[in-house]
Protein backbone atom coordinates (compact mmCIF):
# COMPACT_ATOMS: atom_id res chain seq x y z
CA UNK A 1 150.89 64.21 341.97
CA UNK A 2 151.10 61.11 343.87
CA UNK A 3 154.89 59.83 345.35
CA UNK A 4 155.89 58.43 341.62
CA UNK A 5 158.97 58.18 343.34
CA UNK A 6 160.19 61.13 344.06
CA UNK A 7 163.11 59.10 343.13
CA UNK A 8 162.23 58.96 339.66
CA UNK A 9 159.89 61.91 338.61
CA UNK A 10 161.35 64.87 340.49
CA UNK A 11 164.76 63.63 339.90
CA UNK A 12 164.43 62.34 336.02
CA UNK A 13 162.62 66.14 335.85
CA UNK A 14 165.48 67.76 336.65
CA UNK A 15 168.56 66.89 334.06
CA UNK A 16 168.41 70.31 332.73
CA UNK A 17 170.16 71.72 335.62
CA UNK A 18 170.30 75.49 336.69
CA UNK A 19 172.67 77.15 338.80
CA UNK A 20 174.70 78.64 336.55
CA UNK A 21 176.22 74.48 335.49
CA UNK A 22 176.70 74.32 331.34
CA UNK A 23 174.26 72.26 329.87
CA UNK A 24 176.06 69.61 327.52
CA UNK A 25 177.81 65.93 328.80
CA UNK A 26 177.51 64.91 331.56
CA UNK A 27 179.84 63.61 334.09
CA UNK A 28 180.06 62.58 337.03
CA UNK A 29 182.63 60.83 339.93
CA UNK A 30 182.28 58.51 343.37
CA UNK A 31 184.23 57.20 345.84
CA UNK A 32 182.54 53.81 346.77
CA UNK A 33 184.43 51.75 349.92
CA UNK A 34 183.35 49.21 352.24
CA UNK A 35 183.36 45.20 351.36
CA UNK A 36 181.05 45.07 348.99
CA UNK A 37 183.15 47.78 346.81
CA UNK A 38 184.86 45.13 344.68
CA UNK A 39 185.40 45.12 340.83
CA UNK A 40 182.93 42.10 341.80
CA UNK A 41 179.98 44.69 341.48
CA UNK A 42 181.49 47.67 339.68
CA UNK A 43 183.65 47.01 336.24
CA UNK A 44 184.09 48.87 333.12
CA UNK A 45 180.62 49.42 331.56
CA UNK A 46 179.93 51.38 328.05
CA UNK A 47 177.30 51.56 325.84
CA UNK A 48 176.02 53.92 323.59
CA UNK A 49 175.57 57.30 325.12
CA UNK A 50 176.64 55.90 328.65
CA UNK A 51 180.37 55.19 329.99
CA UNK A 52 181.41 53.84 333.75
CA UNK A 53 185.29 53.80 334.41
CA UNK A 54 186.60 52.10 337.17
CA UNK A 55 190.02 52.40 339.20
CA UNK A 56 190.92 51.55 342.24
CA UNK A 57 193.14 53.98 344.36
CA UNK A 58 196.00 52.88 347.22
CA UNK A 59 193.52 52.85 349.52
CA UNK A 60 191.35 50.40 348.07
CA UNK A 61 188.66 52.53 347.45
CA UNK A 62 187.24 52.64 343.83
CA UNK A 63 186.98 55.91 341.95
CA UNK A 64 183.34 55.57 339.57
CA UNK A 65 183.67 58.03 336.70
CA UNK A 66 180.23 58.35 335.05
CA UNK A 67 180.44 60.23 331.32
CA UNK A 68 176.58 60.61 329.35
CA UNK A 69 176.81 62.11 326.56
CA UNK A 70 174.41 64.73 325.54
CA UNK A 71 174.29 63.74 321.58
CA UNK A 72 171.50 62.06 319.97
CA UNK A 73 170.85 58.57 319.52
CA UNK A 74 172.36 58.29 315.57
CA UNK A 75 170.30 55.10 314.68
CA UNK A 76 167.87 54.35 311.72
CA UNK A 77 167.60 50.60 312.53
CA UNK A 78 164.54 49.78 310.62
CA UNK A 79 161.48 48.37 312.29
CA UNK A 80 160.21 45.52 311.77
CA UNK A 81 162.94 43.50 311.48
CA UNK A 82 162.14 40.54 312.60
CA UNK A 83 159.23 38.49 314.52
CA UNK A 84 158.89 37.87 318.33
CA UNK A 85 162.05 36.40 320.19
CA UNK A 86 161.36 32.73 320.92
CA UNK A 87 161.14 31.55 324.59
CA UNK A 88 158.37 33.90 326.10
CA UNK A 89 155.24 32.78 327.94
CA UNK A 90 152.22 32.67 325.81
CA UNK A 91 150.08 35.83 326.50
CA UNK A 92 148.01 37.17 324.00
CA UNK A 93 147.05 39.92 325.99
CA UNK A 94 150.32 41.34 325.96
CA UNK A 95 150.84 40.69 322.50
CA UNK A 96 148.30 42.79 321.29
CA UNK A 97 149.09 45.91 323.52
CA UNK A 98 152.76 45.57 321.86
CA UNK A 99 151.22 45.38 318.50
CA UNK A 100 148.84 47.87 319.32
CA UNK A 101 151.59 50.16 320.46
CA UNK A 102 153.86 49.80 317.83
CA UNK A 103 151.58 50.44 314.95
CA UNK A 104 152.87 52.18 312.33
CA UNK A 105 156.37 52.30 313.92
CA UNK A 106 158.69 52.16 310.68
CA UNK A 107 161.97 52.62 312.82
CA UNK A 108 163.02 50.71 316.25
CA UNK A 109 164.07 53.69 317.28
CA UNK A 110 159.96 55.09 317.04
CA UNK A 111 158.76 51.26 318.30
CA UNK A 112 160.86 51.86 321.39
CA UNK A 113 159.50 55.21 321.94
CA UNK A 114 155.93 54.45 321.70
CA UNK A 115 156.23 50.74 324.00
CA UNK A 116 157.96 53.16 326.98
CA UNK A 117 155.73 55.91 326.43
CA UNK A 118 152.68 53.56 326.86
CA UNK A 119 154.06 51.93 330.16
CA UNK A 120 154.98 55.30 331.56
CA UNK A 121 151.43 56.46 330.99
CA UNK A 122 149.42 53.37 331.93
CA UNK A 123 151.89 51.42 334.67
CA UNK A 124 151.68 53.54 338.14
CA UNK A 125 154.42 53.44 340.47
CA UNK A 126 153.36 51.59 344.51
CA UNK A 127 155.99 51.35 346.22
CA UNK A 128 154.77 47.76 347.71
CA UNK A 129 157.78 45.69 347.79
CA UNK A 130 155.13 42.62 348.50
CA UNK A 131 153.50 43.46 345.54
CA UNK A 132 154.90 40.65 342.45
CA UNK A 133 156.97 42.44 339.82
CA UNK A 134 156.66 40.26 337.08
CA UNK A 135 155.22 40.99 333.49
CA UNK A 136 151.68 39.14 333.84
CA UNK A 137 151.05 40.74 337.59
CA UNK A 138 151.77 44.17 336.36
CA UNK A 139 150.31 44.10 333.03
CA UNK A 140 146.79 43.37 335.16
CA UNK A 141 146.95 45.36 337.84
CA UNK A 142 149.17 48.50 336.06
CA UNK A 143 150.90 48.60 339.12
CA UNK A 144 154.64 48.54 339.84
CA UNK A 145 157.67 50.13 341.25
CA UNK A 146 161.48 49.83 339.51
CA UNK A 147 161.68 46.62 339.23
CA UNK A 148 158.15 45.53 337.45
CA UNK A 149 158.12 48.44 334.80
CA UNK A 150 161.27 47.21 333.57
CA UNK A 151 160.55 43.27 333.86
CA UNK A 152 157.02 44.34 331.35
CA UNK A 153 159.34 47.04 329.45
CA UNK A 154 161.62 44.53 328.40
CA UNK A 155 159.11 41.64 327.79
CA UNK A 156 156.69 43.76 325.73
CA UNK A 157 160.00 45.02 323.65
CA UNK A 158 160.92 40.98 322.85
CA UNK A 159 157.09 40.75 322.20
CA UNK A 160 158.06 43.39 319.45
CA UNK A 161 160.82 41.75 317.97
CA UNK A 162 163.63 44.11 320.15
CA UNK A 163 166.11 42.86 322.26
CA UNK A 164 166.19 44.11 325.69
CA UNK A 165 167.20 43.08 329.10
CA UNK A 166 167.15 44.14 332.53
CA UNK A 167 170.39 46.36 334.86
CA UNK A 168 170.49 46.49 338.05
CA UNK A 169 172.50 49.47 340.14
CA UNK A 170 172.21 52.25 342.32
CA UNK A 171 170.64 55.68 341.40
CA UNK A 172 171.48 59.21 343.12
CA UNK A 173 168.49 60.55 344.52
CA UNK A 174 166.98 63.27 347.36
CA UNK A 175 167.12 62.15 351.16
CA UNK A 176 162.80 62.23 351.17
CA UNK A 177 162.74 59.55 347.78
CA UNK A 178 161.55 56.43 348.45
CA UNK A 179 163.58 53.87 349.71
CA UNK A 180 166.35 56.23 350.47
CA UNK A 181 169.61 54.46 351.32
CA UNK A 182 171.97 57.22 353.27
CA UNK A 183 175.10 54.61 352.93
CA UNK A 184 174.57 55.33 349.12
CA UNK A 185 173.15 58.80 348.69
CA UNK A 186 170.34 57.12 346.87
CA UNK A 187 168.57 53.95 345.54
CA UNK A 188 169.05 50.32 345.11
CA UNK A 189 166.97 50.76 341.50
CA UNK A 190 166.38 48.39 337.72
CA UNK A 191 166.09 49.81 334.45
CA UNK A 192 166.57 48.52 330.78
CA UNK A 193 169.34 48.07 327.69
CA UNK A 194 167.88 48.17 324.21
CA UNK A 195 169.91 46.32 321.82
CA UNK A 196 170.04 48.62 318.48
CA UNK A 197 171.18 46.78 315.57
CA UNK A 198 173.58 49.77 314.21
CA UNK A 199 174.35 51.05 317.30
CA UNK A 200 175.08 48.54 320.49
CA UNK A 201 172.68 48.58 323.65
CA UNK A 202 171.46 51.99 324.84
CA UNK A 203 169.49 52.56 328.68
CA UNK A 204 166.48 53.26 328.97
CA UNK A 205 164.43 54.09 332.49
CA UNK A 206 160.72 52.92 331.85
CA UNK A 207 159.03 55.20 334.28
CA UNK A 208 161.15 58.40 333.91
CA UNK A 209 163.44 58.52 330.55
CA UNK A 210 163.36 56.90 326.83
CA UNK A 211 167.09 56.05 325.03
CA UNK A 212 169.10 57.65 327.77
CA UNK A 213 170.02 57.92 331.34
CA UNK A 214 171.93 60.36 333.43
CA UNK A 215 175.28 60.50 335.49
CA UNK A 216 173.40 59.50 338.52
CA UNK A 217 172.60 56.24 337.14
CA UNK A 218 175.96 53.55 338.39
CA UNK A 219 175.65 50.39 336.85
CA UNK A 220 176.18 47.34 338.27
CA UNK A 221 179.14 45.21 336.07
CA UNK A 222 177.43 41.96 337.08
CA UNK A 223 173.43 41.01 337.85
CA UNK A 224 173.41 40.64 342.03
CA UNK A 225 170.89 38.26 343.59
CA UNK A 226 171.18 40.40 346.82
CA UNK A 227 171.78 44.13 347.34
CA UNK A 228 175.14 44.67 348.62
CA UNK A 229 175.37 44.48 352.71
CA UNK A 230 178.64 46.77 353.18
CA UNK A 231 178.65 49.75 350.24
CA UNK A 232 179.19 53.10 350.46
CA UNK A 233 178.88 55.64 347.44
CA UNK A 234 180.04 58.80 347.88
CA UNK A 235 179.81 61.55 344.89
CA UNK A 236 183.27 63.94 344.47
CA UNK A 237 182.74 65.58 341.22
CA UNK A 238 179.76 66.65 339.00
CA UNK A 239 179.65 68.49 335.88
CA UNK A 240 177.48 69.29 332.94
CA UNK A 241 173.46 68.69 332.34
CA UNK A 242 171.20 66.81 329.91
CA UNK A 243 168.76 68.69 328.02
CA UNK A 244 166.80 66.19 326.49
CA UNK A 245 163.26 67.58 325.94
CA UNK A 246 160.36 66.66 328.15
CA UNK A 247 157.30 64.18 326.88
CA UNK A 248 154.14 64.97 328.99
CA UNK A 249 151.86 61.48 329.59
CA UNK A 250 149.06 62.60 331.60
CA UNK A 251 149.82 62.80 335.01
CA UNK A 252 153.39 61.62 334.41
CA UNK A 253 156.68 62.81 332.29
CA UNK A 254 159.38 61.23 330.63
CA UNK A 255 162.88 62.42 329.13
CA UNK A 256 163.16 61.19 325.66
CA UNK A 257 166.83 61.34 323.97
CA UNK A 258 166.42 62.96 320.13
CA UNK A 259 167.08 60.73 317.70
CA UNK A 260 169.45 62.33 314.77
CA UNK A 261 167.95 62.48 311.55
């Protein structure tokens, strides 16, 4: 298998943890300190399926509690709704692979799984951080790391008629991943938020998970034009495991949250 990040493949792989650790919510806690740990980056963030508490402690360092819960996605938004959201750049192309994808779809919740299945299985992760991320460059040349699957995830989603937009955080990963940062036990990473109409916004990795993320995912409470210069993350706690089932594409594989019936 070629380095698909072994930020994102090997790690997204592994949510059903062993070691004798109960399977069910997850949760997990940090210690982040240094400058840059300010309520500036890090506030209160909760969606559905995803919660990030934040308290600062007398030494000024912030405690990050991250809770995920293990339930299924409980929506039966109908699909489609509505017609394209106004504002995007004019690419036919694009507009028929969205189409094309979500043929047939009669829920969002079925339209989001088959537009993130078909980037997972036709976008390949390069780790080229020359390489342009945005939807046009990676919808030619299939091509991308973090942040260009989620720029075409969420533009072929608004092609659809489904709000989405982009988060930016960090994400726990091995030492050997790709753009390992020691000072944060991980990576400076992008994923998605669907907006559900009966159920709020929901995460969503493009390249490793579909309606869910796990507890090492720490969301950013504000977008940052620069990665932080003086953080430090730190993990204290960790309980739980997600056992969402496993979606094979090929070469790659992607968690996908049930959705409750």
């Amino acid at each position: 298998m070629r380095p698909r990040l072994a930020v994102l493949l090997l790690a997204a792989a592994g949510w059903a943890l062993a070691g004798g650790r109960a399977l069910g919510d997850e949760r997990a806690v940090y210690r982040a300190t240094g400058p840059d740990a300010a309520l500036a980056y890090f506030d209160q963030y909760d969606n559905d399926g995803y919660s990030l508490a934040v308290s600062r402690g007398p030494d000024g360092a912030l405690s990050l509690t991250v809770r995920v819960s293990a339930s299924p996605l409980e929506s039966q938004a109908p699909y489609p709704t509505r017609g394209r959201e106004q504002g995007l750049p004019s690419s036919p192309e694009r507009d028929a692979w969205a189409a094309a994808l979500t043929a047939g779809a009669r829920t969002q919740a079925q339209a989001v799984e088959r537009i993130l299945s078909g980037i997972a299985s036709e976008v390949r992760y390069d780790p080229d951080r020359h390489r342009r991320q945005d939807p046009a460059t990676v919808f030619a040349t299939r091509r991308a790391h973090c942040v260009g699957f989620s720029e075409l995830a969420v533009d072929l989603l608004r092609r659809s008629g489904i709000s989405a937009r982009t988060v930016q955080g960090i994400l726990r990963t091995p030492a050997n991943s790709v753009g390992y940062d020691r000072s944060i036990g991980g990576v400076y990473h992008r994923w998605i938020e669907i907006y559900y109409p009966d159920r709020g916004y929901v995460f969503s990795d493009p390249s490793a998970s579909i309606n869910a993320v796990d507890a090492r995912y720490v969301a950013f409470g504000r977008r940052a034009l620069e990665r932080p210069a003086n953080l430090t993350i730190s993990q204290l706690e960790s309980s739980g495991g997600l056992d969402f089932p496993v979606r094979r594409l090929g070469a790659v594989s992607v968690r996908v949250r049930p959705v409750g019936r």
